[in-house]
Structures are given as C-alpha cells and as structure tokens.
PDB file of N, CA and C in Angstrom:
ATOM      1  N   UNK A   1     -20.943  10.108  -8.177  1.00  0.00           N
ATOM      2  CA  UNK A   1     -20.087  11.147  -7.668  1.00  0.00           C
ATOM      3  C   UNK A   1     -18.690  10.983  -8.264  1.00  0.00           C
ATOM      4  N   UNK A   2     -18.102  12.279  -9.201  1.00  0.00           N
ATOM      5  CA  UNK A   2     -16.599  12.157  -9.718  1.00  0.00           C
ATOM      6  C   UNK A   2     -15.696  11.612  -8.053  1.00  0.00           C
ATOM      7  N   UNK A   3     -15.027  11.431  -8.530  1.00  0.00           N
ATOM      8  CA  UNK A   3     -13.294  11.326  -7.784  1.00  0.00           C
ATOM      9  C   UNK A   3     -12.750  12.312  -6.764  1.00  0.00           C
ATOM     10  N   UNK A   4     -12.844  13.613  -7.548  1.00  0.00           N
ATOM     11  CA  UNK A   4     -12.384  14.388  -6.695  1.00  0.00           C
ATOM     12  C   UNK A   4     -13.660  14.903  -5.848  1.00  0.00           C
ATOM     13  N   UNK A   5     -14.398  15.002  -6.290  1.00  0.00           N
ATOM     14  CA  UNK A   5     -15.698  15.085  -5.314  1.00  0.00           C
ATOM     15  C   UNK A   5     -15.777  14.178  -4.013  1.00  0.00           C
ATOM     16  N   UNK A   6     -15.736  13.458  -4.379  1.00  0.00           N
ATOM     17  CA  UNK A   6     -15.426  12.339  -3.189  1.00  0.00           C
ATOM     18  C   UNK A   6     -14.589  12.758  -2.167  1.00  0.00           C
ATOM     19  N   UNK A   7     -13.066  12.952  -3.079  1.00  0.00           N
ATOM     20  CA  UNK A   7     -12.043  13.344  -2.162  1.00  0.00           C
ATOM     21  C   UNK A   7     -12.098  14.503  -1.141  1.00  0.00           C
ATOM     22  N   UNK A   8     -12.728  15.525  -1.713  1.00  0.00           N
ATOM     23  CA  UNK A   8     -13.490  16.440  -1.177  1.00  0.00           C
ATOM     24  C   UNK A   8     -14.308  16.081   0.161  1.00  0.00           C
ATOM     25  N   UNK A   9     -15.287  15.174   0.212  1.00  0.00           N
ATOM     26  CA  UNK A   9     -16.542  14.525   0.848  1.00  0.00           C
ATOM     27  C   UNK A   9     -14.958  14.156   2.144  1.00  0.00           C
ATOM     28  N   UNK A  10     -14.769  13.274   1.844  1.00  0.00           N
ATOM     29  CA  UNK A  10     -13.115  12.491   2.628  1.00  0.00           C
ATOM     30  C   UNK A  10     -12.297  13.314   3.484  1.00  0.00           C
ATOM     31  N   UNK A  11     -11.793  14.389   2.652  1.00  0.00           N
ATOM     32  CA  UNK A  11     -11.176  15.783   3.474  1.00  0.00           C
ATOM     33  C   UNK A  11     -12.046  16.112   4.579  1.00  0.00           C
ATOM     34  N   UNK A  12     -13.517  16.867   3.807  1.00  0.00           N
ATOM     35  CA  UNK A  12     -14.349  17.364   5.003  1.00  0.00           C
ATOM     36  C   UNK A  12     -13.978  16.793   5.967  1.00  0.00           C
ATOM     37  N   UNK A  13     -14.787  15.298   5.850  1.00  0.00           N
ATOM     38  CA  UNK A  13     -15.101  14.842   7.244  1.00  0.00           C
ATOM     39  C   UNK A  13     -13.594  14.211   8.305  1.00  0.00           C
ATOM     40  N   UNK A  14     -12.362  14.564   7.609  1.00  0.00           N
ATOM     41  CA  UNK A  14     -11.514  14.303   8.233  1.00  0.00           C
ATOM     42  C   UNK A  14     -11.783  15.072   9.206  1.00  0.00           C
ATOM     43  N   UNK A  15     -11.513  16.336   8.330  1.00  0.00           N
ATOM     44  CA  UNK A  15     -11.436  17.886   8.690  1.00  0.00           C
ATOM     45  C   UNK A  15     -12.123  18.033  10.251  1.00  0.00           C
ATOM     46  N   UNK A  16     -13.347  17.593   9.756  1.00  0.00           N
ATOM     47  CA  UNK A  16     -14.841  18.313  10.795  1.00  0.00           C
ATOM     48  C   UNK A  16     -13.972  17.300  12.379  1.00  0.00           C
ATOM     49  N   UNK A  17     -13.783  16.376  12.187  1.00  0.00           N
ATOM     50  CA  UNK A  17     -12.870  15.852  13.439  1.00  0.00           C
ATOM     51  C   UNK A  17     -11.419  16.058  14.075  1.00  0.00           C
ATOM     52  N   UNK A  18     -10.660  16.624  13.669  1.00  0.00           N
ATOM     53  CA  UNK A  18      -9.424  17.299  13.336  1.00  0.00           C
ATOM     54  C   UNK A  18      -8.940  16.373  13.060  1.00  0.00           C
ATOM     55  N   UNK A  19      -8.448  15.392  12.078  1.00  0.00           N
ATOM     56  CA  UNK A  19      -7.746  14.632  11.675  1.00  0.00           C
ATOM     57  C   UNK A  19      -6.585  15.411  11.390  1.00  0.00           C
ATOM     58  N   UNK A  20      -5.348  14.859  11.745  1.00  0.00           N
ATOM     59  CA  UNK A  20      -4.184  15.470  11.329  1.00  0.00           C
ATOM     60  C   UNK A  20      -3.179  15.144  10.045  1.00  0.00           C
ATOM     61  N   UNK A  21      -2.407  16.083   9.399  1.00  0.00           N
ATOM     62  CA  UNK A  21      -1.404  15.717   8.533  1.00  0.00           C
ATOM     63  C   UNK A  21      -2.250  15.162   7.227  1.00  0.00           C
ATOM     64  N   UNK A  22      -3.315  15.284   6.870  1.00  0.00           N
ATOM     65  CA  UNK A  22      -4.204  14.832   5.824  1.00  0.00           C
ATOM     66  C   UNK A  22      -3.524  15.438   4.865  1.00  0.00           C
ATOM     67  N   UNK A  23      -3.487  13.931   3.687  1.00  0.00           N
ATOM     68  CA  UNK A  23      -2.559  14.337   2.012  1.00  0.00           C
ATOM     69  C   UNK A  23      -3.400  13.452   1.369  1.00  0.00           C
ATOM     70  N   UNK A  24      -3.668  14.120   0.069  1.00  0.00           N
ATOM     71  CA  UNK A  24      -4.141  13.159  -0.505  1.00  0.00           C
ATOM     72  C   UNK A  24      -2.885  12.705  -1.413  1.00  0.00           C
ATOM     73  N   UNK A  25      -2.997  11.692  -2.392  1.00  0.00           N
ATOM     74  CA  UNK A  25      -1.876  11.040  -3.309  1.00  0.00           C
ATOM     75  C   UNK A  25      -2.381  10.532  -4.405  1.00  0.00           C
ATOM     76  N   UNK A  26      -2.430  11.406  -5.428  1.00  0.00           N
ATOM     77  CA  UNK A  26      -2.913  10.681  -6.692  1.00  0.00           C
ATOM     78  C   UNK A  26      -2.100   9.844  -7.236  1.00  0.00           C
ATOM     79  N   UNK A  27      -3.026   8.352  -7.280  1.00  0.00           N
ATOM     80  CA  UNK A  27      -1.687   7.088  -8.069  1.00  0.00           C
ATOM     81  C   UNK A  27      -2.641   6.651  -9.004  1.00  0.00           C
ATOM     82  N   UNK A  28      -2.863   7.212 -10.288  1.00  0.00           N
ATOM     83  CA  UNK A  28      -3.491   7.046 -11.145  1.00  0.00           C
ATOM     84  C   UNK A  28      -2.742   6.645 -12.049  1.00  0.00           C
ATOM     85  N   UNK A  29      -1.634   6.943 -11.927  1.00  0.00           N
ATOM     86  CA  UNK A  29      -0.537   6.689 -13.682  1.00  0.00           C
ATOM     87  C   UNK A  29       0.229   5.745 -12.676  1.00  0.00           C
ATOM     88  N   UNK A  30       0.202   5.131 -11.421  1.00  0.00           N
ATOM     89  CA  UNK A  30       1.250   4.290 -11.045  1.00  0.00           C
ATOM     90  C   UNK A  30       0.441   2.869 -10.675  1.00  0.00           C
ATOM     91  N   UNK A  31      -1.023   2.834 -10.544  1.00  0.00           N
ATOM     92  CA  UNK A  31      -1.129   1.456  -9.765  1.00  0.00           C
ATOM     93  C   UNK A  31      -3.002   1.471 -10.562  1.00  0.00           C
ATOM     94  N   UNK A  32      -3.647   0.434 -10.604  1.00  0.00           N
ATOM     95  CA  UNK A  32      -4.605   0.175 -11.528  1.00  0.00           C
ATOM     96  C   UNK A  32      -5.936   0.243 -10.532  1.00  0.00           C
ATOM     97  N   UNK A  33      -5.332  -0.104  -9.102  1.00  0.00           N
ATOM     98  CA  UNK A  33      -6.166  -0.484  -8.012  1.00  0.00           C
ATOM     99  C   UNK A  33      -6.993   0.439  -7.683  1.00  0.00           C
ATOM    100  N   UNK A  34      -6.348   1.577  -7.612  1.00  0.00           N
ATOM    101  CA  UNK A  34      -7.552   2.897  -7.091  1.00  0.00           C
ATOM    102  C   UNK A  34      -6.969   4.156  -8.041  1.00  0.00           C
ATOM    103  N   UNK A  35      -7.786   5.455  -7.520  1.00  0.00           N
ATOM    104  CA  UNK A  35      -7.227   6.354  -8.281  1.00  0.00           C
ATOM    105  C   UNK A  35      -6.545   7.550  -7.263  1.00  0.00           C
ATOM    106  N   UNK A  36      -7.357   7.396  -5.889  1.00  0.00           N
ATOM    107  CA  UNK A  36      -6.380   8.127  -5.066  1.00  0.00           C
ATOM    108  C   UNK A  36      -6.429   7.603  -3.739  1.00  0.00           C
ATOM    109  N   UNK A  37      -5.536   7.984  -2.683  1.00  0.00           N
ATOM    110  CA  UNK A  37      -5.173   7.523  -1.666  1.00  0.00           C
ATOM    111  C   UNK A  37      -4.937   9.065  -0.689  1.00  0.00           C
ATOM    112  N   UNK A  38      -5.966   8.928   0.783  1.00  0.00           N
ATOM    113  CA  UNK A  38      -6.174   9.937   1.620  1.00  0.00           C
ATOM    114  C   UNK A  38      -5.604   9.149   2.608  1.00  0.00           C
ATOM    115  N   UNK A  39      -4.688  10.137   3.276  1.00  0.00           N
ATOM    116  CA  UNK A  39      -4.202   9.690   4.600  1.00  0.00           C
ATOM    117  C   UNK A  39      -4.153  10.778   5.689  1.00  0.00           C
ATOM    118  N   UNK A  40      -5.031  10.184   6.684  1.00  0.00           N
ATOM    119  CA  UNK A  40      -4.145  11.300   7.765  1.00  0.00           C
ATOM    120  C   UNK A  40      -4.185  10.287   9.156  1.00  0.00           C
ATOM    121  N   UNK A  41      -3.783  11.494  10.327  1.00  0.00           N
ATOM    122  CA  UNK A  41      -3.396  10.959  11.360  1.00  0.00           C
ATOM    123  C   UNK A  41      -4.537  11.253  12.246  1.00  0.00           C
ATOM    124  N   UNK A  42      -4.374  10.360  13.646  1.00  0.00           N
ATOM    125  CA  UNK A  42      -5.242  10.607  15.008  1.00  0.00           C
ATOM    126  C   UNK A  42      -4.630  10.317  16.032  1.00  0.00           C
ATOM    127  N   UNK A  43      -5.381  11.146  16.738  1.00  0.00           N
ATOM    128  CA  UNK A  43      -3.962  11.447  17.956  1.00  0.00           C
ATOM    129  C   UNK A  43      -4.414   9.776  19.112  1.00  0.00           C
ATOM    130  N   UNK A  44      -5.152   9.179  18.866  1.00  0.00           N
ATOM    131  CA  UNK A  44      -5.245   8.104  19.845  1.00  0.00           C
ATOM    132  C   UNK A  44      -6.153   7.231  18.832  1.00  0.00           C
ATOM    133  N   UNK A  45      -6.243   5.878  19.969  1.00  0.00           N
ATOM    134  CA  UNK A  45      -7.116   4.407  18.830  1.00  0.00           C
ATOM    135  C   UNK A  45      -8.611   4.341  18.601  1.00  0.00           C
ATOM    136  N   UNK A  46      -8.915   5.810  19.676  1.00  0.00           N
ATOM    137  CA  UNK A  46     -10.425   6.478  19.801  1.00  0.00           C
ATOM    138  C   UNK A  46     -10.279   7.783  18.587  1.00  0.00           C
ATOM    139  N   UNK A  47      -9.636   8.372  18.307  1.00  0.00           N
ATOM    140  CA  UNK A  47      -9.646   9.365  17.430  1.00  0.00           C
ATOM    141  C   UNK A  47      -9.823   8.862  15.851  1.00  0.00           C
ATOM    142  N   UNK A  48      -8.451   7.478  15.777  1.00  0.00           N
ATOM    143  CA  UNK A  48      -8.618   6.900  14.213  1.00  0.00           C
ATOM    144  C   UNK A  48      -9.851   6.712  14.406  1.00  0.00           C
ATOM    145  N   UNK A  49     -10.783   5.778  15.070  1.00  0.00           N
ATOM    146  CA  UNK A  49     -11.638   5.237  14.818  1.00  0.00           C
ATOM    147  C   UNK A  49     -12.859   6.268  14.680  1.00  0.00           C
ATOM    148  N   UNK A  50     -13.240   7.381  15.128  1.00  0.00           N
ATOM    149  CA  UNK A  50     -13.730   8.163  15.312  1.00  0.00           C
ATOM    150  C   UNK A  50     -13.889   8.671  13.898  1.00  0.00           C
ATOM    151  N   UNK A  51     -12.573   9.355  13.714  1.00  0.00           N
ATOM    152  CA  UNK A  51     -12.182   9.993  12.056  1.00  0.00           C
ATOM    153  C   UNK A  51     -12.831   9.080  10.794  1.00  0.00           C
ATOM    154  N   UNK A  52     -12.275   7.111  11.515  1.00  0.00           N
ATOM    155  CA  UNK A  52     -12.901   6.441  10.274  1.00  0.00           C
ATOM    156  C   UNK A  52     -14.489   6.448   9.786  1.00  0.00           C
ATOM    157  N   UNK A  53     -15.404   6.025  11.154  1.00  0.00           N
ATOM    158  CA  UNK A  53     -16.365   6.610  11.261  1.00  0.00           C
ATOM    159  C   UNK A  53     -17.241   7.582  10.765  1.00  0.00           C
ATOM    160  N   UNK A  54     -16.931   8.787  10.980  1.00  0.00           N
ATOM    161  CA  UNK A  54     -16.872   9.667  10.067  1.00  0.00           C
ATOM    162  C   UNK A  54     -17.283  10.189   8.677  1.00  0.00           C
ATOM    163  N   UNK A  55     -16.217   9.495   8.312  1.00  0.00           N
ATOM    164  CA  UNK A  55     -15.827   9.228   6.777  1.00  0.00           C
ATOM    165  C   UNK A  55     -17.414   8.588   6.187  1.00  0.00           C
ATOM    166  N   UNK A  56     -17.161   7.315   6.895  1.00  0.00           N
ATOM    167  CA  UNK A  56     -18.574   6.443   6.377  1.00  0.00           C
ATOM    168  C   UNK A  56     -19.557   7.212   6.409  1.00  0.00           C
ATOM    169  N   UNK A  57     -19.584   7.325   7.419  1.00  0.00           N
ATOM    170  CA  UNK A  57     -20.980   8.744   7.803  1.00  0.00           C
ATOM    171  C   UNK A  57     -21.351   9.561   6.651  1.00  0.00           C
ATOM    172  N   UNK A  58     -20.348  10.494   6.159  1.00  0.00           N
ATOM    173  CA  UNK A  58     -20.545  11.461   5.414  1.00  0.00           C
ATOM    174  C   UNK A  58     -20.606  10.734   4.104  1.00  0.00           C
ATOM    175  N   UNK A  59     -20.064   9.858   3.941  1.00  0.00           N
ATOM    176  CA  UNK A  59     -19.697   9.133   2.213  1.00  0.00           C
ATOM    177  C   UNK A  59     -21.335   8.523   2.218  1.00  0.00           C
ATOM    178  N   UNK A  60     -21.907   7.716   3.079  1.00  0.00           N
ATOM    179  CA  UNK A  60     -22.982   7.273   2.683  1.00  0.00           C
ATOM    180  C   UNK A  60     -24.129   8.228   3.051  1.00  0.00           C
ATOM    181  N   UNK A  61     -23.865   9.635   3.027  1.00  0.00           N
ATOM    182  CA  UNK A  61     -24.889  11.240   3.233  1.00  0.00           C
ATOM    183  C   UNK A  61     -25.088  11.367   1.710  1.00  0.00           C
ATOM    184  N   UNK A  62     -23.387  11.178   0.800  1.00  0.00           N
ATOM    185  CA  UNK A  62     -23.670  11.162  -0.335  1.00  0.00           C
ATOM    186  C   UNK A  62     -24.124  10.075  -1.390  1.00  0.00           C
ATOM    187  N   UNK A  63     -24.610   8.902  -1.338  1.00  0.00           N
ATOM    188  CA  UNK A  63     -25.208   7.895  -1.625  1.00  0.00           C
ATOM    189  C   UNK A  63     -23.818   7.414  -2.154  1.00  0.00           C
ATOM    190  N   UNK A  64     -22.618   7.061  -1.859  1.00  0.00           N
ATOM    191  CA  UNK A  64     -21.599   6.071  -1.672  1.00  0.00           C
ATOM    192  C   UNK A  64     -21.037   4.991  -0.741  1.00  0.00           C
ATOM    193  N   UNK A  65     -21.424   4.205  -1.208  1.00  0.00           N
ATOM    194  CA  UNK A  65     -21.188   2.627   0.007  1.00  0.00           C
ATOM    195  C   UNK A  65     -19.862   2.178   0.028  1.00  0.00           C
ATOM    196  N   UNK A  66     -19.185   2.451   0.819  1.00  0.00           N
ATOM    197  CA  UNK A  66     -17.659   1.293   0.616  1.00  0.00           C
ATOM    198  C   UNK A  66     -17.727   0.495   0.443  1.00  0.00           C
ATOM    199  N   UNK A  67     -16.134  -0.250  -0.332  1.00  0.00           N
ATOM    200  CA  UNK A  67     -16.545  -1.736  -0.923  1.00  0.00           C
ATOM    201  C   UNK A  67     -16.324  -2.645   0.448  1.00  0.00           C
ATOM    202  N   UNK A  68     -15.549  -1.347   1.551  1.00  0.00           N
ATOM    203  CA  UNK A  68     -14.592  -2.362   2.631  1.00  0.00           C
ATOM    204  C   UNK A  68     -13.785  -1.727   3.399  1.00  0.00           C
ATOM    205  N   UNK A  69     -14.202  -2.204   4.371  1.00  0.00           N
ATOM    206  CA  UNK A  69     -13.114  -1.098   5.600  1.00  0.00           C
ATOM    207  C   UNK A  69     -12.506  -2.398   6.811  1.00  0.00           C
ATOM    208  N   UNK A  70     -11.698  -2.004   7.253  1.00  0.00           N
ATOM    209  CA  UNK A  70     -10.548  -2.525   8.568  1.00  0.00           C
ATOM    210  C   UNK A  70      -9.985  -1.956   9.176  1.00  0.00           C
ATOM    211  N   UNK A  71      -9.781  -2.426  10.452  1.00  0.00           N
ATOM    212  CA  UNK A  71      -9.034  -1.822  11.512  1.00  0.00           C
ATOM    213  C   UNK A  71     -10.379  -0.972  12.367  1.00  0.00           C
ATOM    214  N   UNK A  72     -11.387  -1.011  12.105  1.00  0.00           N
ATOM    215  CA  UNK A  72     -12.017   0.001  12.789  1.00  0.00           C
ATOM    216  C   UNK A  72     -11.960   0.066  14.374  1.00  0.00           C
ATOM    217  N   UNK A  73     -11.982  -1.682  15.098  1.00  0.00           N
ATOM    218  CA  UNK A  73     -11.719  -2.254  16.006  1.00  0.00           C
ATOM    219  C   UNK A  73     -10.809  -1.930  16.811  1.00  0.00           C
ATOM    220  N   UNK A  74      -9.253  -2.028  16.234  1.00  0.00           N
ATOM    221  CA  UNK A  74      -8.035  -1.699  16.750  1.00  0.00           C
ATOM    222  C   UNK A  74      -8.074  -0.718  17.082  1.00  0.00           C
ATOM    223  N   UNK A  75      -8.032   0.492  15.895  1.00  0.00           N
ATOM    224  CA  UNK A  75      -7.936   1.969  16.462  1.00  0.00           C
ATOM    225  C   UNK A  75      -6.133   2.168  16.105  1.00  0.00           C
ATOM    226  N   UNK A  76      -5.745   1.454  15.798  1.00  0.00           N
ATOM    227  CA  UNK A  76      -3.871   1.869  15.394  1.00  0.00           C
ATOM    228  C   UNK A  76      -4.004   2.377  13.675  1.00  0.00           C
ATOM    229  N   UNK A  77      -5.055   1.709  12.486  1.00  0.00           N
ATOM    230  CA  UNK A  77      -4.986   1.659  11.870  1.00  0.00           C
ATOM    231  C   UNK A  77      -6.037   1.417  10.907  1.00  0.00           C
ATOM    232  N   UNK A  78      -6.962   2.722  10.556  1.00  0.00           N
ATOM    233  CA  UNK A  78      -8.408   1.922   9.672  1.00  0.00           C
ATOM    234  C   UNK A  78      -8.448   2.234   8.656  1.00  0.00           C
ATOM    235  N   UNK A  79      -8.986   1.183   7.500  1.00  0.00           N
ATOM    236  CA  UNK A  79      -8.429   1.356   6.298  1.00  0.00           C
ATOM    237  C   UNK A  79      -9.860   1.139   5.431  1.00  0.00           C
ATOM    238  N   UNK A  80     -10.148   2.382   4.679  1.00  0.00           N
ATOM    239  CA  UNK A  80     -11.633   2.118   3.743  1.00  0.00           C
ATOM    240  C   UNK A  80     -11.648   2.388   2.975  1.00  0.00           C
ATOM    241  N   UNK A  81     -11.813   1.492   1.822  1.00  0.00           N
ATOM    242  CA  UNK A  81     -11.943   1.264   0.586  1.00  0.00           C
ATOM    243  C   UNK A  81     -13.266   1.610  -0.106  1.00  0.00           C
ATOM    244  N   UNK A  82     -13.208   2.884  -0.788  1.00  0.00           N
ATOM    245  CA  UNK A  82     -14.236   3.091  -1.720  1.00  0.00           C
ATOM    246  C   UNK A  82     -14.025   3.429  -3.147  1.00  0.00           C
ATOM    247  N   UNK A  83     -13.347   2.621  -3.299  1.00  0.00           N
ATOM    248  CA  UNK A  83     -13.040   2.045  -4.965  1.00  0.00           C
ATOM    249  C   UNK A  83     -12.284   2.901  -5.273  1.00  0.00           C
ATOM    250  N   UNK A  84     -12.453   3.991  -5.946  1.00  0.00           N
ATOM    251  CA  UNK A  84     -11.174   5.029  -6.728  1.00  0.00           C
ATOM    252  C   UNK A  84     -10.941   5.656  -5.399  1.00  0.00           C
ATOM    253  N   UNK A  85     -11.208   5.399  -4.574  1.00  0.00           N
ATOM    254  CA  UNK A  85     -10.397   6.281  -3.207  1.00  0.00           C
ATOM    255  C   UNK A  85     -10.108   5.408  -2.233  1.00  0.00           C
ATOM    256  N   UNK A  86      -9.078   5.312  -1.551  1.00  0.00           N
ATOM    257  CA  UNK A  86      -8.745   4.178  -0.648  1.00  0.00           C
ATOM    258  C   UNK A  86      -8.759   5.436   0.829  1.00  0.00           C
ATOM    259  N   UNK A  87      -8.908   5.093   1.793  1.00  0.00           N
ATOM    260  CA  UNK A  87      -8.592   6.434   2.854  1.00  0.00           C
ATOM    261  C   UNK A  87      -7.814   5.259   4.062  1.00  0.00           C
ATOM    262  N   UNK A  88      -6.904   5.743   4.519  1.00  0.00           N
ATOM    263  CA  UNK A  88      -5.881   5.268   5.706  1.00  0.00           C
ATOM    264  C   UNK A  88      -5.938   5.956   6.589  1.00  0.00           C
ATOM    265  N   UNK A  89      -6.426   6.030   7.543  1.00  0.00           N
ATOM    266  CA  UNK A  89      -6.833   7.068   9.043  1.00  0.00           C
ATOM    267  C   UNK A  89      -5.669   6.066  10.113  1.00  0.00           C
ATOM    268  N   UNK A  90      -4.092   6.447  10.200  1.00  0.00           N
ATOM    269  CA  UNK A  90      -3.791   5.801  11.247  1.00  0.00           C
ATOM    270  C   UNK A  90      -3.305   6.984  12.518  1.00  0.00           C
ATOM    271  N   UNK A  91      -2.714   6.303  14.080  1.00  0.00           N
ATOM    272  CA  UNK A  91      -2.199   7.276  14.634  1.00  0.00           C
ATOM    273  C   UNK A  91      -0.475   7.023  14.109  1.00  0.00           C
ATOM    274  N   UNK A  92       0.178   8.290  14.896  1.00  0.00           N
ATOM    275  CA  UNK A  92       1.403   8.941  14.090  1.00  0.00           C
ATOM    276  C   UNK A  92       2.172   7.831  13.900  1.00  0.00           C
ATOM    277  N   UNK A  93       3.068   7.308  15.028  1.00  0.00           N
ATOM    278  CA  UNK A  93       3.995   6.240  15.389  1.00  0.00           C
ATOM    279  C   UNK A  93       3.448   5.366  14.059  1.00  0.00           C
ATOM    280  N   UNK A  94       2.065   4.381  13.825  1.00  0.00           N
ATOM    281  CA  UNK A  94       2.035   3.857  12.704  1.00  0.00           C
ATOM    282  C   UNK A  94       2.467   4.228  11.495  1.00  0.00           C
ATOM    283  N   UNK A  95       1.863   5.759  11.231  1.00  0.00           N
ATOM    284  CA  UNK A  95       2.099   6.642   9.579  1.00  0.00           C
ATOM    285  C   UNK A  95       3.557   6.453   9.289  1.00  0.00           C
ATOM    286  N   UNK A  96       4.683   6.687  10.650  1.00  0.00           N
ATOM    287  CA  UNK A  96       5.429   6.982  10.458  1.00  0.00           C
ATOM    288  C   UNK A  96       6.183   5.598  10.398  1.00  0.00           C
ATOM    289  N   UNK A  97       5.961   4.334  10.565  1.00  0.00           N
ATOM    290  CA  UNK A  97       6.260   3.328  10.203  1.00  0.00           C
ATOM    291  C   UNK A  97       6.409   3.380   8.659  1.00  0.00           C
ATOM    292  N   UNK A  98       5.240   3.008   8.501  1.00  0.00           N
ATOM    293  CA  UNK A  98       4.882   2.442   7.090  1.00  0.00           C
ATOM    294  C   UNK A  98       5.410   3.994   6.072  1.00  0.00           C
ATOM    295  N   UNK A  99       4.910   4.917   6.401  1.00  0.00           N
ATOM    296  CA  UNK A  99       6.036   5.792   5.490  1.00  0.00           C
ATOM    297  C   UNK A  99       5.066   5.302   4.600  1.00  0.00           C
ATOM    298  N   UNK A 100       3.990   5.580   3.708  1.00  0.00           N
ATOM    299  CA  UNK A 100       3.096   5.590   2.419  1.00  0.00           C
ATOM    300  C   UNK A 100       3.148   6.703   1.707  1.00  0.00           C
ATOM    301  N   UNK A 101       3.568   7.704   2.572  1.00  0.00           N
ATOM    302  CA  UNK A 101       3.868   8.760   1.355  1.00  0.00           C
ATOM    303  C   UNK A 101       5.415   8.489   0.717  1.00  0.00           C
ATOM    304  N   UNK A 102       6.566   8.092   1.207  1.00  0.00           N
ATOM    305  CA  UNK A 102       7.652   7.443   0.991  1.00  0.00           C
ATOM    306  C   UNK A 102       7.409   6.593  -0.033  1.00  0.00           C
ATOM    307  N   UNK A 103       6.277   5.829  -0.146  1.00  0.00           N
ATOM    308  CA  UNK A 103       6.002   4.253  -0.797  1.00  0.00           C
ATOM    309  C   UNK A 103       5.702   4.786  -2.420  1.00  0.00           C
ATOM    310  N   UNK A 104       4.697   6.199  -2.040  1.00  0.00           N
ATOM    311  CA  UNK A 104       4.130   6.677  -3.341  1.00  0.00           C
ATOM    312  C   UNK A 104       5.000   7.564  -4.301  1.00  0.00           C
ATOM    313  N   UNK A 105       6.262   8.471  -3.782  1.00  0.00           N
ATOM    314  CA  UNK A 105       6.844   8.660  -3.977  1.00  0.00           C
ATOM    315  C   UNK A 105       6.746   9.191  -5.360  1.00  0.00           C
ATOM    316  N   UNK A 106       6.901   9.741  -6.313  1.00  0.00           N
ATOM    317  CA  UNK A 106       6.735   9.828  -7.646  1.00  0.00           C
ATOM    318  C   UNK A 106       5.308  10.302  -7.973  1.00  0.00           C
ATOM    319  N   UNK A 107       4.312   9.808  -7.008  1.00  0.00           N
ATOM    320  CA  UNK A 107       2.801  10.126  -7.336  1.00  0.00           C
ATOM    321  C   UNK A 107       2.704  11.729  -6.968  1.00  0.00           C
ATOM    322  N   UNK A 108       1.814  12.649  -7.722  1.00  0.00           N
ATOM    323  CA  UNK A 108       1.460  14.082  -6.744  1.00  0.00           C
ATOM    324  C   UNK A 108       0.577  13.786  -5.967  1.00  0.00           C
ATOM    325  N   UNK A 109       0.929  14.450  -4.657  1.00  0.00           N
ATOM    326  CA  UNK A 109       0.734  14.302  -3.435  1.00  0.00           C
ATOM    327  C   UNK A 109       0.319  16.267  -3.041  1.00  0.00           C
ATOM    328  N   UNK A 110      -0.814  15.889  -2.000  1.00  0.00           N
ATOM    329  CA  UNK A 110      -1.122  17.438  -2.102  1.00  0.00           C
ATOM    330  C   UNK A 110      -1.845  17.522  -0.511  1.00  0.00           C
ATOM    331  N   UNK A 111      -1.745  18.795   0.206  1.00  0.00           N
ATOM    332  CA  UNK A 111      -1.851  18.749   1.514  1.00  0.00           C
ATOM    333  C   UNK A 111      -3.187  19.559   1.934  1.00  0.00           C
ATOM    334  N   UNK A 112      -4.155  18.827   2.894  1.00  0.00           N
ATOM    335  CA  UNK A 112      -5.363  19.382   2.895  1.00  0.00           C
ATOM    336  C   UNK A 112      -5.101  20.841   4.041  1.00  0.00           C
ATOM    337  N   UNK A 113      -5.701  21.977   3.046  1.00  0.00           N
ATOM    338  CA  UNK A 113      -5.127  23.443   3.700  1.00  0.00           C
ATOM    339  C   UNK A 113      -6.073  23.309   4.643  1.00  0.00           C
ATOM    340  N   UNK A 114      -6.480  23.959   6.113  1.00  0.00           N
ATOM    341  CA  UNK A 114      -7.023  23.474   7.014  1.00  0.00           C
ATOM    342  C   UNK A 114      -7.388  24.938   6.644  1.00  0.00           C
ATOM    343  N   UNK A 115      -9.406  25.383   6.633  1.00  0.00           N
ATOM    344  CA  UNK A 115     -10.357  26.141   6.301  1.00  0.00           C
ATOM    345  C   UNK A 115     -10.938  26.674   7.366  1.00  0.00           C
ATOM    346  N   UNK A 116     -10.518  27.364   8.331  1.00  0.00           N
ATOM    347  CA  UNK A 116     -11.115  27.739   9.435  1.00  0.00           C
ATOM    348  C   UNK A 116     -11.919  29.356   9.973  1.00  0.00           C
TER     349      UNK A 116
END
C-alpha cells in the first residue's frame, strides 16, 4: 500500500470515530524517520484510545501491521508507528502542550476536510 493510501486508510478511521482537529504533516524533506505524521485529538482517555484502536483495526483490514504503538493504556496519548506514517491520537490539553505542529513547522501540513 503507497503512503498516501495509507494516510487515507488513517483519516478514515479517525474520521468514522470523530476524531478531532486531524492534520496530516508531510516531513519527508525534513527527517529520514517516517514520511508522514497524522495527528488528531479526543475528547477523553476513552476516545484517544478508542480512535487508536481504530486505526489498527482498519490498517490491518488493509494487510498493514504496525511496527509499534503506545500509550494505548493511558488514554492522554497513543502513538502508532507504521513506518512511513507515524499517527499521534492525543486529547487537547496534551496536543496543545507539545505543539507538533509548531515542532514541524516548515513541513506542509494539510487539514482533514470532514465528508459528511
């Protein structure tokens, strides 16, 4: 499965849960590690986890295994790694800590239009 296909797969299933504030961030010309980075928000430590969930769900519908996920437990902050796509499902107060779209800064960054 290309990249943006994926990213696609990632959106959906944000989507299908209402994940909020979902961006993706292409850091392809800035960092070697991945090729893009999905973030959005959940309104509680049952929603991230829910949203992260999800994700897996639908990614391994399309025969893609993550290399690695965290936080699923907590619920402040879950983080899954599927190689050229990293996805960050936190709630707001965290996002708005860490500021990752702040971090990427320079990367294009693009906002998932909500399809209803």
């Amino acid at each position: 499965m290309q990249n943006e296909e994926l990213v696609k797969v990632v959106i959906a299933a944000l989507e299908d849960l209402k994940g909020q504030d979902i961006t993706t961030i292409d850091v392809r010309e800035k960092t070697s590690i991945t090729d893009y980075m999905v973030i959005a928000s959940g309104t509680s430590s049952r929603h991230v986890k829910a949203l992260a969930e999800n994700v897996l769900e639908k990614i391994k519908e399309h025969g893609v295994r993550p290399l690695g996920h965290e936080g699923l437990d907590g619920g402040e902050w879950a983080l899954l790694d599927l190689g050229d796509v990293v996805v960050h499902v936190m709630q707001v107060p965290t996002r708005q800590f860490y500021d990752l779209e702040r971090l990427w800064r320079g990367a294009e960054q693009s906002r998932a239009q909500h399809q209803e």
